[in-house]
N, C-alpha and C. Protein backbone atom coordinates (compact mmCIF):
# COMPACT_ATOMS: atom_id res chain seq x y z
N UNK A 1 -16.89 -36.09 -34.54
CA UNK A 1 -17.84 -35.39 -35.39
C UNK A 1 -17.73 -35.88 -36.83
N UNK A 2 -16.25 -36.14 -37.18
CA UNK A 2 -16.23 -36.41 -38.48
C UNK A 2 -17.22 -38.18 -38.51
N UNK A 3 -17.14 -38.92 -37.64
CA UNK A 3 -17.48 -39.94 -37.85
C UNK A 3 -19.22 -39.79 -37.68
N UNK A 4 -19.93 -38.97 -37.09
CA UNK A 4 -21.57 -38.91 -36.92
C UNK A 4 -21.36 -38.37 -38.30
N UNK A 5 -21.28 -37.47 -39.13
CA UNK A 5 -20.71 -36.78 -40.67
C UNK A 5 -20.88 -37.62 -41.40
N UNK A 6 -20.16 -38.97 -41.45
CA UNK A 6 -20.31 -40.34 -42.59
C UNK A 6 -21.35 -40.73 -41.98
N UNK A 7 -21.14 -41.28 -41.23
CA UNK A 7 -22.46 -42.32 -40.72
C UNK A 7 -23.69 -41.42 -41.70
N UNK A 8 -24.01 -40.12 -41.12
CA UNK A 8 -25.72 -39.41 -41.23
C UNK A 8 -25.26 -39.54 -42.83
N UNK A 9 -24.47 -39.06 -43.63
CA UNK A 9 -23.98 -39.13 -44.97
C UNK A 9 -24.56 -40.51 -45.44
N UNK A 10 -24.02 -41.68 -45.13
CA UNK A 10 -23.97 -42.86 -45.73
C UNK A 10 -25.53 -44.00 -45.39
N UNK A 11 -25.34 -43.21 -44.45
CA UNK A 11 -27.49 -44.16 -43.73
C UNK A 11 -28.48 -43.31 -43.85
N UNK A 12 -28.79 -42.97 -44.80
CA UNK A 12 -30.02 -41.70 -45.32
C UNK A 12 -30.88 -43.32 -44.86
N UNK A 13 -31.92 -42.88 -44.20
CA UNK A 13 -33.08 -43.63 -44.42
C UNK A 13 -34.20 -43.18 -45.37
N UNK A 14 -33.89 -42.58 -46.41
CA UNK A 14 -34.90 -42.21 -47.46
C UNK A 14 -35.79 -43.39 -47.61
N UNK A 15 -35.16 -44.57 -48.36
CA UNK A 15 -35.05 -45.70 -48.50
C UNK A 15 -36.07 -46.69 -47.89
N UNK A 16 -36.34 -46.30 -46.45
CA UNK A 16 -36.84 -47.44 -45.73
C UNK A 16 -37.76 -46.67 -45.18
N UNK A 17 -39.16 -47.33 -45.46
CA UNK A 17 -40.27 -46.84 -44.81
C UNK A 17 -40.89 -47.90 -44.11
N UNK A 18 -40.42 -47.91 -42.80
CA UNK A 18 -40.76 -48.77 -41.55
C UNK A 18 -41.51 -48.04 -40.75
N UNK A 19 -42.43 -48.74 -39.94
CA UNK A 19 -43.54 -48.36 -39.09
C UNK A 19 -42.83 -47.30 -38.21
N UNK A 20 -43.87 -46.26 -37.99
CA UNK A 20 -43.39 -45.51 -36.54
C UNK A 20 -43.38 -45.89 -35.32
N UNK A 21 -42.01 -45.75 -34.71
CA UNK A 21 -41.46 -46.50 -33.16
C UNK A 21 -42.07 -46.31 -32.60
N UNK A 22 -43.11 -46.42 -31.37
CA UNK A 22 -43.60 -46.23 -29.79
C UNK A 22 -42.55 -46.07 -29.00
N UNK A 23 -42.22 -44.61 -28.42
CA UNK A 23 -41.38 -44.60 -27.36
C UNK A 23 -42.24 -43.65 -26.50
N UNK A 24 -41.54 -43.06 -25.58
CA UNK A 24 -42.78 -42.46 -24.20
C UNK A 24 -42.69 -41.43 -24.48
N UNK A 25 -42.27 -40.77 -25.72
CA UNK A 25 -42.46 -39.85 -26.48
C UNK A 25 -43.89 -39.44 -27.09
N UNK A 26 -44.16 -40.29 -28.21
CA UNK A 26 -45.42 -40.50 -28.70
C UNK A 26 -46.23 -42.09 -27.93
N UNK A 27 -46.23 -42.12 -26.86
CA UNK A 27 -47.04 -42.94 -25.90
C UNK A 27 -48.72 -43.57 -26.06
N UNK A 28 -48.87 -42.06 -26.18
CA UNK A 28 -50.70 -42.01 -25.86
C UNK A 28 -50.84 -41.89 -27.49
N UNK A 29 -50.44 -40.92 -28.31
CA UNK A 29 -51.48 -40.50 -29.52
C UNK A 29 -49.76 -40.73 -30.53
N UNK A 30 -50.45 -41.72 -31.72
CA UNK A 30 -49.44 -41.77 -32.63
C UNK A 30 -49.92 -41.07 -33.75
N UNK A 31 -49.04 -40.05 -34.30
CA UNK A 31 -49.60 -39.34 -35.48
C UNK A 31 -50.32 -40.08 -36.61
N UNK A 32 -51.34 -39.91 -37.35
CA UNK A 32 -50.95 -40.18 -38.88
C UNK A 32 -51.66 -39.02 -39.56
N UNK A 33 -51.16 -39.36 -41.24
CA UNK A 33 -51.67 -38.42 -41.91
C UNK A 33 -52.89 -37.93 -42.02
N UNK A 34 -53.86 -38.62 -41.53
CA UNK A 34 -55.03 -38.17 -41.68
C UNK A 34 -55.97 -37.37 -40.86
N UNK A 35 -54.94 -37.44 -39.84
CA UNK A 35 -55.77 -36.43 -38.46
C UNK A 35 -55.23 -35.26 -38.73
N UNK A 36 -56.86 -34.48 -37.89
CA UNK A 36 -57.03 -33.30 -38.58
C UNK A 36 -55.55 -32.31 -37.50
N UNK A 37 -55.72 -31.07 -37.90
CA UNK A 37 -54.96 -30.23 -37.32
C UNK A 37 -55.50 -30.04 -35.40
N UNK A 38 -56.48 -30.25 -35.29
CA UNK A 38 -56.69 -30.35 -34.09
C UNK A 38 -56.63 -31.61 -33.11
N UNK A 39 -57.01 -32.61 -33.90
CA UNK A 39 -56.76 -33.78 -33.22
C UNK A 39 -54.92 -33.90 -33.17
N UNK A 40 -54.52 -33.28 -34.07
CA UNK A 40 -52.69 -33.64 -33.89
C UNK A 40 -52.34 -32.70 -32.88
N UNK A 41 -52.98 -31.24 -32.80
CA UNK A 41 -52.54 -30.82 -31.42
C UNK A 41 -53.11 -31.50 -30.15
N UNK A 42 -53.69 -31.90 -30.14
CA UNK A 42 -54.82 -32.46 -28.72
C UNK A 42 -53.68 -33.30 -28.75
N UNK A 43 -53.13 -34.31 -29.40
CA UNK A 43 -52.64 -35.90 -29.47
C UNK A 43 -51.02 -35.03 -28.56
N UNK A 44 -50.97 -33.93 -29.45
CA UNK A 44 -49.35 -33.65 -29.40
C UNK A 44 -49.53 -32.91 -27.50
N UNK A 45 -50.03 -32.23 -27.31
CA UNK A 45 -50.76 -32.22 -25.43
C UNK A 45 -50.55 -33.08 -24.52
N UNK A 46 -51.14 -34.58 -25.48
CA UNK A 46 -51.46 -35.14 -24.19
C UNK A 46 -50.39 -36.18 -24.27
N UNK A 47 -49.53 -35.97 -25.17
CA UNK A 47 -47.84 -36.86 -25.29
C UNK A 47 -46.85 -36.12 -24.43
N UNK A 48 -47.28 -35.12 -24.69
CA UNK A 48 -46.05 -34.05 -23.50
C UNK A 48 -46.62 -34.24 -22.35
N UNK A 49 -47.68 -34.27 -21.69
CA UNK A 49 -48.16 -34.48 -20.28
C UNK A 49 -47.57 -35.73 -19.79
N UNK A 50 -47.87 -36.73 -20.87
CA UNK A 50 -47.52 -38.17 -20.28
C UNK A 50 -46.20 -37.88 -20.47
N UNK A 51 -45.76 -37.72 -21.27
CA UNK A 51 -43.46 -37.31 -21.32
C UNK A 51 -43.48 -36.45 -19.84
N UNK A 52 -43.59 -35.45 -19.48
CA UNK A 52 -43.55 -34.97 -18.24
C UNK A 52 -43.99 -35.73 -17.14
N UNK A 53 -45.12 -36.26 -16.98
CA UNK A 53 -45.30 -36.78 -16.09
C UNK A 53 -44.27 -38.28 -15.31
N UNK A 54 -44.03 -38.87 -16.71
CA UNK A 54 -42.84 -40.44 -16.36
C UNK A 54 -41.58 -39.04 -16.23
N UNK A 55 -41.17 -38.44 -16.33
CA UNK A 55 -39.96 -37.69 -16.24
C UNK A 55 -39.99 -37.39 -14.69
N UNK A 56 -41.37 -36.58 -14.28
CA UNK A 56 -41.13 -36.10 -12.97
C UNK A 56 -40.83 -37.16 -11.98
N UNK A 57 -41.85 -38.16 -12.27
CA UNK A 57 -41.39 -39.86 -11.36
C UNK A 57 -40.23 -40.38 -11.18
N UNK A 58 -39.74 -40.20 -12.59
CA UNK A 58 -38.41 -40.72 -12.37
C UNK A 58 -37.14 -39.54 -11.69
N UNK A 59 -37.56 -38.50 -12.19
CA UNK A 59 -36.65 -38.05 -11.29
C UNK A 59 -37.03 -37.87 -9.81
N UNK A 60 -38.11 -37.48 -9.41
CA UNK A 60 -38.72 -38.47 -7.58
C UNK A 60 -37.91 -39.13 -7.06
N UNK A 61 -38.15 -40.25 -7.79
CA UNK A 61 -37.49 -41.60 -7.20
C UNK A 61 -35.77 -41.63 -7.32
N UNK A 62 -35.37 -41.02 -8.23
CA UNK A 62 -33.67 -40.68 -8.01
C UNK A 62 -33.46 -39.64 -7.05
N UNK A 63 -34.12 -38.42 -6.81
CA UNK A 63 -33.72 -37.43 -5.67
C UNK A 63 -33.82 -38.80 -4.13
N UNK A 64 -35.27 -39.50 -4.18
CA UNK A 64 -35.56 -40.08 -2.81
C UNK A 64 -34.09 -41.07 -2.53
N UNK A 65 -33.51 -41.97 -4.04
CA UNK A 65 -32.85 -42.70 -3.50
C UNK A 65 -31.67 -42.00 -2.78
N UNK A 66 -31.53 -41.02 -3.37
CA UNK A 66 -29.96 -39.94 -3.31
C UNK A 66 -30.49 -39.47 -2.29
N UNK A 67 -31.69 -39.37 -1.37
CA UNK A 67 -31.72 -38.70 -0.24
C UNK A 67 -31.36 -39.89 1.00
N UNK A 68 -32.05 -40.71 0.74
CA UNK A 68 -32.01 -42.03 1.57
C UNK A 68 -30.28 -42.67 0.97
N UNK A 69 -29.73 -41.84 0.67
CA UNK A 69 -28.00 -42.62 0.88
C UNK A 69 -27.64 -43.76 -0.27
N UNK A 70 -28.64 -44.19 -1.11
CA UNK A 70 -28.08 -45.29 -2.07
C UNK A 70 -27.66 -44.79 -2.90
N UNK A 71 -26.51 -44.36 -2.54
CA UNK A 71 -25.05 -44.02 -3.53
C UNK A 71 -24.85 -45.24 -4.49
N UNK A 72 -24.48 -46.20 -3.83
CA UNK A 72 -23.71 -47.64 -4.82
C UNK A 72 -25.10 -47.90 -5.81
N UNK A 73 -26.46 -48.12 -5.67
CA UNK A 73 -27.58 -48.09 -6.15
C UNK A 73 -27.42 -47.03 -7.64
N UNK A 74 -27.22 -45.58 -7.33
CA UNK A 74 -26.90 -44.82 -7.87
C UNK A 74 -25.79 -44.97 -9.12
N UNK A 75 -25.11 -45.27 -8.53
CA UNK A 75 -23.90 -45.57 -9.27
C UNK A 75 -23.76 -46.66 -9.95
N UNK A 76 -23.95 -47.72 -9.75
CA UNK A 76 -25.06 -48.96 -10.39
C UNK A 76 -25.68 -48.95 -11.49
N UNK A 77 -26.55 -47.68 -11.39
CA UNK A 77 -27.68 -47.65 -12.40
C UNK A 77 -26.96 -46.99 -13.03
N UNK A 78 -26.69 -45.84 -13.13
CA UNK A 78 -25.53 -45.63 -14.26
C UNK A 78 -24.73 -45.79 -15.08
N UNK A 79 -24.16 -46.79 -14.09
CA UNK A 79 -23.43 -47.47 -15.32
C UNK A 79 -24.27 -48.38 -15.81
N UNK A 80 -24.78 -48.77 -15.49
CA UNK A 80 -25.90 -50.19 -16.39
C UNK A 80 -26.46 -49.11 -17.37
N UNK A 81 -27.31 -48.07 -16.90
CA UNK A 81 -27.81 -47.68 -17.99
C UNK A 81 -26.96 -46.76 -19.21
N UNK A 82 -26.10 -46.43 -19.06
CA UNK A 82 -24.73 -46.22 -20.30
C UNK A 82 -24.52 -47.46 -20.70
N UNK A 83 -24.27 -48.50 -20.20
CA UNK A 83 -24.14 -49.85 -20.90
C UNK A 83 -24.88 -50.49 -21.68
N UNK A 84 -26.19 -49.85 -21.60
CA UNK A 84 -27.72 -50.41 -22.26
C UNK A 84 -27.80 -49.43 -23.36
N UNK A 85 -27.29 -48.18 -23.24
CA UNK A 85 -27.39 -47.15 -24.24
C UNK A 85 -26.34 -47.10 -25.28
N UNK A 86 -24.92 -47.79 -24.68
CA UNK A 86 -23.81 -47.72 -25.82
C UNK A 86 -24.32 -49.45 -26.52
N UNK A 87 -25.10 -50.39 -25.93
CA UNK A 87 -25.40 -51.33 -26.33
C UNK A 87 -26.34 -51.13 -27.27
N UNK A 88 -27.40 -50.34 -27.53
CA UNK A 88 -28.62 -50.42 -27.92
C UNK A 88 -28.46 -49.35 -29.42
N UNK A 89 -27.51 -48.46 -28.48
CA UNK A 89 -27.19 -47.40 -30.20
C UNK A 89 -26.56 -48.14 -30.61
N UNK A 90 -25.14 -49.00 -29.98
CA UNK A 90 -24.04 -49.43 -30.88
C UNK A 90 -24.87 -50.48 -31.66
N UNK A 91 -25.75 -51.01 -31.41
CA UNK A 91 -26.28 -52.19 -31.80
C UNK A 91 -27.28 -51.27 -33.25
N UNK A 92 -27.88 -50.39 -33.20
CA UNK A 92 -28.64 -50.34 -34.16
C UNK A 92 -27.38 -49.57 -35.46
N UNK A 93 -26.91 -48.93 -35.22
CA UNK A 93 -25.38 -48.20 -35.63
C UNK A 93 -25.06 -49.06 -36.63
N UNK A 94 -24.35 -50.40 -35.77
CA UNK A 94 -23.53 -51.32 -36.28
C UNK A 94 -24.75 -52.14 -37.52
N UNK A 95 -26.08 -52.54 -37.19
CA UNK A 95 -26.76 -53.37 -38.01
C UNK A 95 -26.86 -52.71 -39.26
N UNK A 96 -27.04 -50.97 -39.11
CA UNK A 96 -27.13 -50.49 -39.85
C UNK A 96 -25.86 -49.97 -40.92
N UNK A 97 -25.10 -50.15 -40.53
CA UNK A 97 -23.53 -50.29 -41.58
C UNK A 97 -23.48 -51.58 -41.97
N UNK A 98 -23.57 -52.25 -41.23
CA UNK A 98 -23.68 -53.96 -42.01
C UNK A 98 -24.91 -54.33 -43.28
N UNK A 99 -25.81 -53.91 -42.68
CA UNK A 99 -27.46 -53.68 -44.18
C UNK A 99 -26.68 -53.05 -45.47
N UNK A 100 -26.24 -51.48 -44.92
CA UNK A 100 -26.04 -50.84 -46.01
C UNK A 100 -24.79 -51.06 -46.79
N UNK A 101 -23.85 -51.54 -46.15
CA UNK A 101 -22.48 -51.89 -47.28
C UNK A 101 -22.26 -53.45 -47.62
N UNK A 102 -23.41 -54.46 -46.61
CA UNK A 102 -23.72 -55.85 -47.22
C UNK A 102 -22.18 -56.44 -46.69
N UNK A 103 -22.09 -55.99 -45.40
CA UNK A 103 -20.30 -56.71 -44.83
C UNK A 103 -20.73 -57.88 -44.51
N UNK A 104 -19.88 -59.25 -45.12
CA UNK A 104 -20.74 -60.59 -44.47
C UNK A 104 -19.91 -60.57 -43.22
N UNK A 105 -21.09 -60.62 -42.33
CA UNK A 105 -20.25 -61.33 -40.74
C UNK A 105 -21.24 -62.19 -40.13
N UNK A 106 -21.10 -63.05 -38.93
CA UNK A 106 -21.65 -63.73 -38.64
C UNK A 106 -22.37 -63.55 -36.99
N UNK A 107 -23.28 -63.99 -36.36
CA UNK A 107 -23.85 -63.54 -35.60
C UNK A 107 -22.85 -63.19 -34.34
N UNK A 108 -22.41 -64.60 -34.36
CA UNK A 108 -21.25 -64.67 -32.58
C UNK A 108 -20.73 -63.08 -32.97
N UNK A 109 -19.41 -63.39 -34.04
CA UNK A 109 -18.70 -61.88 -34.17
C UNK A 109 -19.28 -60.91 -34.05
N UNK A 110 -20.47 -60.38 -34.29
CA UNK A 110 -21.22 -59.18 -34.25
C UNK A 110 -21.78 -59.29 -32.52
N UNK A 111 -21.85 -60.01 -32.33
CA UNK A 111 -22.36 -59.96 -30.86
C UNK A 111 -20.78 -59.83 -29.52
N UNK A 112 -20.02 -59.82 -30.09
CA UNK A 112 -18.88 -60.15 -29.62
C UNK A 112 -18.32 -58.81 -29.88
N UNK A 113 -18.46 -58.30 -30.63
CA UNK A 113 -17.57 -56.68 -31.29
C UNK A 113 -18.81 -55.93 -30.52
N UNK A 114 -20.01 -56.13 -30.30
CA UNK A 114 -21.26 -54.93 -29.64
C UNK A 114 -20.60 -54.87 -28.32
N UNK A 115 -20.49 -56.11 -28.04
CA UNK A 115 -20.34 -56.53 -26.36
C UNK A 115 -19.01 -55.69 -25.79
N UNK A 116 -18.31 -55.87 -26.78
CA UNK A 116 -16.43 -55.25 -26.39
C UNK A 116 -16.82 -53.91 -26.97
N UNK A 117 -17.50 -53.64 -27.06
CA UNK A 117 -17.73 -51.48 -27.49
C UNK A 117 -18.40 -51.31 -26.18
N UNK A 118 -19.62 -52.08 -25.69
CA UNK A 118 -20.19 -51.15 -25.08
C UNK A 118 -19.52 -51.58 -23.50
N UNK A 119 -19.08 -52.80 -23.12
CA UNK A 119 -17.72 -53.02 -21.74
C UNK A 119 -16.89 -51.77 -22.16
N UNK A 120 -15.89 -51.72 -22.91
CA UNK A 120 -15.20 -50.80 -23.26
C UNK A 120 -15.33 -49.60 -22.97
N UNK A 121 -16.37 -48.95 -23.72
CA UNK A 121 -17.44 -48.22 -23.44
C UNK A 121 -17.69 -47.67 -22.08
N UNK A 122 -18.03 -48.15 -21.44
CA UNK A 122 -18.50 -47.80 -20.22
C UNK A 122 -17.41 -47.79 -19.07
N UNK A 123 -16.20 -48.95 -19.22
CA UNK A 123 -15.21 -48.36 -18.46
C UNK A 123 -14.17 -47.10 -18.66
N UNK A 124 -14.23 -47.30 -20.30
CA UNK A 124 -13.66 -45.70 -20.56
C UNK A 124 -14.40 -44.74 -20.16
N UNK A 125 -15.57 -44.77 -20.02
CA UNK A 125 -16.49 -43.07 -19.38
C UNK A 125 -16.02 -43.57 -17.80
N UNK A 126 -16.58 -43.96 -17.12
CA UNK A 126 -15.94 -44.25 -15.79
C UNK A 126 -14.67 -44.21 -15.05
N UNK A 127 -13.74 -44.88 -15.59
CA UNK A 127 -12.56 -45.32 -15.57
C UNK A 127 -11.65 -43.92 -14.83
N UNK A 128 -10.88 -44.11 -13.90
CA UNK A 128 -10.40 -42.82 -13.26
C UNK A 128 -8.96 -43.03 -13.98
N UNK A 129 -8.45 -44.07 -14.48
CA UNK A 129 -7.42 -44.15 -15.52
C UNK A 129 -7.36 -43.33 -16.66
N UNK A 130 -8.13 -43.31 -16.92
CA UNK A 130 -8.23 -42.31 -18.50
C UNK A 130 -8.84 -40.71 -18.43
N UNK A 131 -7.49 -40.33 -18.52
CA UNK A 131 -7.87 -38.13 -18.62
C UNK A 131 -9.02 -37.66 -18.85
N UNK A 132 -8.90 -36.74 -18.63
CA UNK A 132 -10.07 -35.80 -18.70
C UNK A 132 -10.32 -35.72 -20.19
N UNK A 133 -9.21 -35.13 -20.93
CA UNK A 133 -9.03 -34.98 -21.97
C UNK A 133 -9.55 -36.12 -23.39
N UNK A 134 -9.37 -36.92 -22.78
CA UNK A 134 -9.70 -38.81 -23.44
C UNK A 134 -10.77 -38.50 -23.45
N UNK A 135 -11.37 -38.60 -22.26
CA UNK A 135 -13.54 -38.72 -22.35
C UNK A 135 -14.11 -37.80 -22.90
């Protein structure tokens, strides 16, 4: 906790006014300032339908595999996808402490320190070696 504490402390994005992300969040209707109060609810409707709707699919298709027995499949994707997620935060995390305190490093090393967090990473959540207490 103390470390999310600095981080949110030290990376205010006040600073940086970069385009708004597309995720399957805001999918269908991307806000802007100029739409009216009704068009932002209509927009904000039909983003939750489409968010619900890829949600229900995907969870479908995980009950069917888990019914039809693909355990290792299961287990697979899991860990890949924790590996893609400690990769993808650690990766924006890390670029973003490097921007803001101007640390010179070089590409290999930074790709080399992401890579050994998020391996690391993912065998420590897994790992039947390491306590309860640890994870």
């Amino acid at each position: 906790m103390l470390l999310v504490i600095l981080l949110v402390y030290s990376l205010s994005y006040s600073s940086c006014a970069a385009a708004p992300i597309r995720t399957a969040a805001n999918l269908v209707y991307l806000k802007t300032p100029s739409d009216s109060i009704t068009q932002k609810l209509k927009g904000a409707l039909l983003n939750a339908l489409v968010f619900i709707i890829i949600i229900s699919i995907v969870t479908f298709l995980l009950v069917l595999l888990y019914y039809y027995n693909f355990t290792n499949f299961l287990k697979n994707y899991t860990h890949f996808s924790a590996f893609f997620v400690l990769t993808a935060m650690g990766y924006s995390i890390f670029l973003s402490i490097i921007q803001h305190f101007s640390i010179p490093i070089d590409s290999i090393t930074c790709f080399v320190l992401l890579l050994n967090f998020s391996v690391v990473g993912v065998l420590f959540v897994f790992s039947h070696a390491v306590s309860i207490f640890m994870k």
